[in-house]
Protein backbone atom coordinates (compact mmCIF):
# COMPACT_ATOMS: atom_id res chain seq x y z
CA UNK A 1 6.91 8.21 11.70
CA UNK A 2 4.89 10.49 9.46
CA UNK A 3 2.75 13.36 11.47
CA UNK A 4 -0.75 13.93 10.43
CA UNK A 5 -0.09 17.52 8.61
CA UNK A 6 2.51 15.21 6.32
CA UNK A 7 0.59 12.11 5.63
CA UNK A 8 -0.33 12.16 1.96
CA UNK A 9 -2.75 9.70 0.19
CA UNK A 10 -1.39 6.97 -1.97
CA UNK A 11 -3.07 5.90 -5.29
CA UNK A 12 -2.95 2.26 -5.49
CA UNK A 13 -2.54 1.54 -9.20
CA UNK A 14 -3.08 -3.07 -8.77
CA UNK A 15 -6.13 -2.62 -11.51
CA UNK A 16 -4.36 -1.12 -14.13
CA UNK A 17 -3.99 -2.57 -17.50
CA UNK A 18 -6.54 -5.06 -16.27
CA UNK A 19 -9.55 -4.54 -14.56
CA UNK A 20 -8.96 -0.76 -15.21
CA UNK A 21 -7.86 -0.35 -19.17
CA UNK A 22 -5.02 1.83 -20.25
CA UNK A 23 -7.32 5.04 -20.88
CA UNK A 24 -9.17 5.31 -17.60
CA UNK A 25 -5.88 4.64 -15.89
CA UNK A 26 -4.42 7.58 -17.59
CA UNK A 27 -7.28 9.87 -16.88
CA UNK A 28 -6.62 8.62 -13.43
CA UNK A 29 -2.69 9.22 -13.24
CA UNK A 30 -3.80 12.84 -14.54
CA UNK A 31 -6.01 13.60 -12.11
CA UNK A 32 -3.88 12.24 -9.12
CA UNK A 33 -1.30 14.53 -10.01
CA UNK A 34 -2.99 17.27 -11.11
CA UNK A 35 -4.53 17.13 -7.61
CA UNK A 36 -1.42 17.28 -5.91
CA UNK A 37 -0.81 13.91 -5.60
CA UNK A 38 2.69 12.07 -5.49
CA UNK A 39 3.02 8.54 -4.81
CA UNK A 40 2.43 5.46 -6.86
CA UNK A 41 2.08 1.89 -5.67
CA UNK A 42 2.04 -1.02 -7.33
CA UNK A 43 3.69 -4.50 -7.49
CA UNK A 44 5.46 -6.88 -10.37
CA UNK A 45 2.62 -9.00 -9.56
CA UNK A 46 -0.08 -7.07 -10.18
CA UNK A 47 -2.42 -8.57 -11.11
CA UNK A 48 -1.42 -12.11 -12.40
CA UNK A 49 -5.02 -13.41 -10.90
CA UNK A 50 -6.91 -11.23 -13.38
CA UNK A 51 -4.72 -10.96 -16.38
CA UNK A 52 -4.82 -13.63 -19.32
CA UNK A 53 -1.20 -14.52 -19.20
CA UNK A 54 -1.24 -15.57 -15.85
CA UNK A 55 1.41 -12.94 -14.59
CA UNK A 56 1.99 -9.87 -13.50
CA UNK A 57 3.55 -6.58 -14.72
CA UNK A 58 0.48 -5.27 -16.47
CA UNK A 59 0.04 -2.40 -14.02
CA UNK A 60 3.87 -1.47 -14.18
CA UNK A 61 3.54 -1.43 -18.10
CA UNK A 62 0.84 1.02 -17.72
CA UNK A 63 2.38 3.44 -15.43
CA UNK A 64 5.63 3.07 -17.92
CA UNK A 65 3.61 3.54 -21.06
CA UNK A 66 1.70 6.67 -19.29
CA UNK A 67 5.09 8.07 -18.31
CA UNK A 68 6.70 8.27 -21.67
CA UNK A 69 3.61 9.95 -22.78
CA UNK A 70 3.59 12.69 -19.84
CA UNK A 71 7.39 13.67 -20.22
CA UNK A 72 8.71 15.46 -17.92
CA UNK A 73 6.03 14.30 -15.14
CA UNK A 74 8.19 11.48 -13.47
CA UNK A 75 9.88 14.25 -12.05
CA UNK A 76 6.22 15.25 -10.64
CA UNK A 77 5.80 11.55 -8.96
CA UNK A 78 7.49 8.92 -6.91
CA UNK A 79 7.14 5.42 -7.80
CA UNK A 80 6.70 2.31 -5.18
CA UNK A 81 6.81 -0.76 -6.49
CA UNK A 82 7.52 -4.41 -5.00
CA UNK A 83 9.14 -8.34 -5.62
CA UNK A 84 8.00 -11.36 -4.46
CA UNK A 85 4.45 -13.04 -5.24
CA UNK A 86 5.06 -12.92 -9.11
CA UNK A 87 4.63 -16.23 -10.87
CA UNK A 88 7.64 -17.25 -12.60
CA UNK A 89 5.71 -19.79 -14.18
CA UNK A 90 2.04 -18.41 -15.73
CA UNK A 91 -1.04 -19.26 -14.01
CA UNK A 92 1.10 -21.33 -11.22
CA UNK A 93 0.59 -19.17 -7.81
CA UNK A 94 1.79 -19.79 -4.72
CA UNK A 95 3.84 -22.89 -6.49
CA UNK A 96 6.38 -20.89 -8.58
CA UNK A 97 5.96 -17.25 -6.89
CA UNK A 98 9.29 -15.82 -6.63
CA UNK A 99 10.75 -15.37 -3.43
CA UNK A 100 13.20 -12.96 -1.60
CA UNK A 101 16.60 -14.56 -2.47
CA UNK A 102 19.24 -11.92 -3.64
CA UNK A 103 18.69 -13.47 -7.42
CA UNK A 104 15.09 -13.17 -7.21
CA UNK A 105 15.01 -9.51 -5.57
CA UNK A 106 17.49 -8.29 -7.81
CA UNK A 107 16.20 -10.17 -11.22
CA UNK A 108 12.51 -9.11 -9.94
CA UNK A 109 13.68 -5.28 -9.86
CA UNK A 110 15.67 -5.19 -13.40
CA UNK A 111 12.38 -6.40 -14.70
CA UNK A 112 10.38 -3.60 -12.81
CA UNK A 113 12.75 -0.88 -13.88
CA UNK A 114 12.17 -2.13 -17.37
CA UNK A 115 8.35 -2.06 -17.37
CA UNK A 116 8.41 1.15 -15.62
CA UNK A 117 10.87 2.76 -18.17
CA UNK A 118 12.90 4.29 -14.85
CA UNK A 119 16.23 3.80 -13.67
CA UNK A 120 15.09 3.85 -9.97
CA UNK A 121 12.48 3.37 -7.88
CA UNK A 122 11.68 5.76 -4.41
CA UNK A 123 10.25 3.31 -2.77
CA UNK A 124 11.37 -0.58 -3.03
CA UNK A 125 8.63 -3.19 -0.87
CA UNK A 126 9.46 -6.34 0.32
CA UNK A 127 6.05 -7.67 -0.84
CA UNK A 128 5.71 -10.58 1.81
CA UNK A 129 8.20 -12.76 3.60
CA UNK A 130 10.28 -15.54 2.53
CA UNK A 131 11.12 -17.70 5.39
CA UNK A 132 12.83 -20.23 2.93
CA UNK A 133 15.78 -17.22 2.25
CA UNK A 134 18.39 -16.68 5.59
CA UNK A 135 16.94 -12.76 6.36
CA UNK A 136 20.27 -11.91 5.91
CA UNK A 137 20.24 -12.40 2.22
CA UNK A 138 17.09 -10.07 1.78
CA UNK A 139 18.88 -7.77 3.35
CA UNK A 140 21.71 -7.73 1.53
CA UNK A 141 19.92 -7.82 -1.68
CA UNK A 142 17.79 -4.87 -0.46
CA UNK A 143 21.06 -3.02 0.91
CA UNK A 144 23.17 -3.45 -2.59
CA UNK A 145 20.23 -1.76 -4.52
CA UNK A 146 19.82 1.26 -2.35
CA UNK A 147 23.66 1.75 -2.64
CA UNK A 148 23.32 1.00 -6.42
CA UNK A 149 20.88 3.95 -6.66
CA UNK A 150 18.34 1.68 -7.92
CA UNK A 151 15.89 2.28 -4.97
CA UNK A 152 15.95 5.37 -2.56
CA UNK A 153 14.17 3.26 -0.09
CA UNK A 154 13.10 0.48 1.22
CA UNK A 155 10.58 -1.51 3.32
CA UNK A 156 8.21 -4.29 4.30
CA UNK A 157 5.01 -5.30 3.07
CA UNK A 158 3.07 -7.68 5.48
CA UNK A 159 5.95 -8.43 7.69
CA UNK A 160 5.79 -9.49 11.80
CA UNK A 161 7.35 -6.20 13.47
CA UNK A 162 10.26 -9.02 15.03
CA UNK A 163 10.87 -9.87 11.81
CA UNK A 164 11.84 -5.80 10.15
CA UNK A 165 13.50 -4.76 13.50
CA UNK A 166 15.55 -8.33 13.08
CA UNK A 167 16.30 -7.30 9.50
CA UNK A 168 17.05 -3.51 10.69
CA UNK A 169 19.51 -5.02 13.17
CA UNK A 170 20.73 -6.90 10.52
CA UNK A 171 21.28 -3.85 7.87
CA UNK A 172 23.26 -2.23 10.78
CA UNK A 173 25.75 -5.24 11.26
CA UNK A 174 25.93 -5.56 7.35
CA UNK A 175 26.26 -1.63 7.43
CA UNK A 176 23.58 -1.36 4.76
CA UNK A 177 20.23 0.80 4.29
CA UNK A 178 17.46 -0.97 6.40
CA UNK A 179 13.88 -1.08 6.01
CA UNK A 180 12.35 2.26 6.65
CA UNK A 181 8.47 1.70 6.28
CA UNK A 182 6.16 -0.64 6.88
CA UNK A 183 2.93 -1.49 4.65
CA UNK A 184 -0.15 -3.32 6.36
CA UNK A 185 -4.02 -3.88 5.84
CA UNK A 186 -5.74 -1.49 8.35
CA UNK A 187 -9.17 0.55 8.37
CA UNK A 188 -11.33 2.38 11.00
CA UNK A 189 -13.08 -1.17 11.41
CA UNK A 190 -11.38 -4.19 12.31
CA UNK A 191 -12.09 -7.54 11.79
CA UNK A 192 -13.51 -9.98 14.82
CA UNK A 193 -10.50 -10.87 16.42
CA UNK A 194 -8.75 -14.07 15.99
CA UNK A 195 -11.12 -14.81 13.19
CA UNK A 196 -8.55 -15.63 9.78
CA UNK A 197 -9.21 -13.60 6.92
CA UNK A 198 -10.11 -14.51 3.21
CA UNK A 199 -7.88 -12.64 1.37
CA UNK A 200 -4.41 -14.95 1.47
CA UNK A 201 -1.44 -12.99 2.53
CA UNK A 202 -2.91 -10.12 3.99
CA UNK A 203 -1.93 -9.04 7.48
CA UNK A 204 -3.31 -6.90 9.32
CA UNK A 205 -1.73 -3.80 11.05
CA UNK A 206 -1.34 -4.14 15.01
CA UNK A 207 -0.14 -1.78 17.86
CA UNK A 208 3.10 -3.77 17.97
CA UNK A 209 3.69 -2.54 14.41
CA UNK A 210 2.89 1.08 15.32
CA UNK A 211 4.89 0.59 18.41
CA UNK A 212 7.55 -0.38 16.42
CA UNK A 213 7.12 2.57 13.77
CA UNK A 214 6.69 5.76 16.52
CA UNK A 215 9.72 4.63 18.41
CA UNK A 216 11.95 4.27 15.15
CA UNK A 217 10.25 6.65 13.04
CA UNK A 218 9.53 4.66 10.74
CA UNK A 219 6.48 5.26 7.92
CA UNK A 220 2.98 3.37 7.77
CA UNK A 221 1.11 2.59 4.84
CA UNK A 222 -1.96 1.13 5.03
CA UNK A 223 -3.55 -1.12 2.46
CA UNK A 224 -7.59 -2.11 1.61
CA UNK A 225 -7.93 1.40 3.80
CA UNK A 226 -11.74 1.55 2.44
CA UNK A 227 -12.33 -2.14 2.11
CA UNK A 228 -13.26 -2.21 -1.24
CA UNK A 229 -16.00 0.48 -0.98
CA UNK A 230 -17.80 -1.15 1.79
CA UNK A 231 -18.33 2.03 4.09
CA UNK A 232 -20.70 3.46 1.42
CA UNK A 233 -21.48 1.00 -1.59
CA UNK A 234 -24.86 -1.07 -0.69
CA UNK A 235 -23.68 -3.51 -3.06
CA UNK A 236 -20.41 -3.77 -1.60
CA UNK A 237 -21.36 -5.36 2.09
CA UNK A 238 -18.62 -5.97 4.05
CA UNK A 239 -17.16 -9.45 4.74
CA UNK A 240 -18.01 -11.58 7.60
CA UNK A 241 -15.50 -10.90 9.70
CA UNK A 242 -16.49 -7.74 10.29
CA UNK A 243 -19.85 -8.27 11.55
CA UNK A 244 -19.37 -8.00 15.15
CA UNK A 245 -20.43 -5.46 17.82
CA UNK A 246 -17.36 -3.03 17.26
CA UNK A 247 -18.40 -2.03 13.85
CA UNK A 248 -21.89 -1.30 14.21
CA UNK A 249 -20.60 1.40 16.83
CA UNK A 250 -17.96 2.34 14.83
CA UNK A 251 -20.66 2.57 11.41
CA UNK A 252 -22.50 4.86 13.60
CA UNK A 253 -20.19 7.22 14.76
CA UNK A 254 -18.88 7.17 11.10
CA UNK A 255 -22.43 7.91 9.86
CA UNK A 256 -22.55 11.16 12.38
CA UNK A 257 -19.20 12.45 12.16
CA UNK A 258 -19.62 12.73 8.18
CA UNK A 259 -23.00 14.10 8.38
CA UNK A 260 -21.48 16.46 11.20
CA UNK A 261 -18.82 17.73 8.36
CA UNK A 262 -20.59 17.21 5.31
CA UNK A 263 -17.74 15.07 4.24
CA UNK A 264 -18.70 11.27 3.13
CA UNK A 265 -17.95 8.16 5.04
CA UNK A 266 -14.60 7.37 2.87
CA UNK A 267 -13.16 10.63 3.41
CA UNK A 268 -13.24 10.39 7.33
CA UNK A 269 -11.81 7.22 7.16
CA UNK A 270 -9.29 8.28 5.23
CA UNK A 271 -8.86 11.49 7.56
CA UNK A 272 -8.88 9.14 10.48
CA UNK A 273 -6.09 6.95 9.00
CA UNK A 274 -3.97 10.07 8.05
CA UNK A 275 -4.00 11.57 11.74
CA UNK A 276 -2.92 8.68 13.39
CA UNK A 277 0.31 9.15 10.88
CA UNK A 278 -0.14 6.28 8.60
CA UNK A 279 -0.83 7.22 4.48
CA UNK A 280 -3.50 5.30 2.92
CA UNK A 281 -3.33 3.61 -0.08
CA UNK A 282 -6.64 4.09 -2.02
CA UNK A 283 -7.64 2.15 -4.77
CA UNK A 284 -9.29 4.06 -8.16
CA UNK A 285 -11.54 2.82 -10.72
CA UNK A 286 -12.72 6.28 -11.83
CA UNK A 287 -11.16 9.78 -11.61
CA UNK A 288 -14.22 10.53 -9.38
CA UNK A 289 -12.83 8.12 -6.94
CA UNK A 290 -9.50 9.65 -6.59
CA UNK A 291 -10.90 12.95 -6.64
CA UNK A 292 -12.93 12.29 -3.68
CA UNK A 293 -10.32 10.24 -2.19
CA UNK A 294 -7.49 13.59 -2.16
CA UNK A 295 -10.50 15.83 -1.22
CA UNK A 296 -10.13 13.84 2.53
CA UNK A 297 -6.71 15.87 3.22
CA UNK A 298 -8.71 18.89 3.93
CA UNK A 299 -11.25 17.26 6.14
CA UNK A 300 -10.09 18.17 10.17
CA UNK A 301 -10.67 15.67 12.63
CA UNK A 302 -11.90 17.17 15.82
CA UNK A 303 -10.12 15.78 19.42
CA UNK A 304 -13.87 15.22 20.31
CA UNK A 305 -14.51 13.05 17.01
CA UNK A 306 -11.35 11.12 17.96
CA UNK A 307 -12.25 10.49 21.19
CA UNK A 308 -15.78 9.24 19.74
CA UNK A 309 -13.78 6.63 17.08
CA UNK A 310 -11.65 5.24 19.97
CA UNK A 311 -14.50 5.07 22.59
CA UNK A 312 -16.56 3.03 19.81
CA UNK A 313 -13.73 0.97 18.86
């Protein structure tokens, strides 16, 4: 698993070429990397739910058509990208979202690559399960494009831990590359437990996962890391499910700790995710946002702040 001196922060890329229009995503891209950043996420999904045609591929299209006009900078970047969720048919979700069956993964990457403009990927997400698919065909499919060259890696989006080490077992009998990271919803606050959350298909990050990531050193990225703005945006209150005793202590120490280090709130959240080895994705509207957001790898956690965070939580 990723140590906190090599955790690097994400830019999550799901609003491009819809919410976010070509030209701020640009300015965006530029900043990220001009910043040091170096990964990419997105999905051939993203974002059917807000883009006319009732599919996705709008923010792979984006990151392809601001590639060919940066040359030379893919060598600069690394590109994650996932299958499964995209409609096959527009505007029908979850009735024709395509699944994990070696056809699917492999038809659902061609189409990526093309988008993109790339020949590989770095980074190749299983996007959610497909329980309808034998695992052993996912991992197959997921094995033959690793050994193709066509991703470098691979892992699981919003998977059970039983379910990657079952499909790592499997890679090993199949003598294939297995899953090698994991990608969950986590932030410094957590939601009530056992309360169900709105947002379908999310899963949350727990210690089994973690477990399951120190002892086979396996990476963590973490999703909706700043929960849409909520730590600091009035007009942004957080869902319901968070409104329980554990984040009002949490808030506070938050509030204290970022006063304490003239930091904001987002940045030692996002320092908090970072040293307990997991890279946050982070969402950007604006180039301020990303600014701010790559400005957290030089805020330094204290043992004592630590200590405060896991006392409150």
């Amino acid at each position: 698993m990723n140590t906190t001196t090599d955790c690097q922060i994400v830019l999550g890329t799901m609003d491009f070429g819809t919410r976010v229009d070509p030209d701020r995503a640009f300015a965006i891209l530029d900043s990220f990397v001009a910043n040091g950043g170096v990964w990419l996420d997105t999905a051939n999904c993203y974002s059917f739910w807000a883009d006319p045609r009732g599919v996705g591929g709008a923010s792979e299209r984006v990151i392809g058509a601001w590639l060919r006009a940066r040359p030379g900078v893919r060598d600069s970047v690394r590109i994650a990208t996932k299958v499964r969720h995209n409609p096959l048919v527009p505007h029908s979700w979850p009735e024709s979202a395509e699944g994990l069956s070696a056809r699917a993964v492999h038809a659902g990457v061609e189409e990526s690559l093309g988008r993109l403009g790339v020949d590989h990927v770095d980074l190749l997400w299983a996007h959610a399960e497909d329980r309808t698919v034998p695992l052993e065909e996912t991992v197959g499919a997921f094995g033959e494009l690793v050994a193709k060259g066509v991703a470098l890696r691979i892992g699981a989006a919003n998977h059970a831990a039983w379910r990657v080490e079952r499909a790592r077992s499997l890679a090993r009998e199949q003598r294939v590359e297995p899953w090698t990271a994991l990608q969950l919803r986590h932030s410094l606050i957590q939601p009530r437990p056992l309360t169900p959350l709105a947002e379908a298909g999310h899963r949350l990050l727990t210690a089994e996962d973690l477990d399951l990531a120190r002892s086979e050193g396996l990476a963590v990225w973490s999703y909706s890391s700043l929960i849409w703005g909520s730590y600091e945006r009035a007009d942004k209150p957080l869902p319901r499910t968070y409104d329980h005793p554990g984040t009002t202590r949490v808030l506070a120490v938050l509030d204290d700790v970022a006063d304490e280090l003239s930091v904001t709130s987002n940045q030692v959240v996002l320092a908090w995710l970072m040293n307990q080895g997991i890279d946050p994705i982070v969402g950007a509207s604006r180039v301020e946002h990303i600014e701010q957001a790559l400005a957290a790898r030089r805020v330094r956690l204290s043992d004592e702040h630590l200590a405060r965070f896991a006392e409150a939580r």
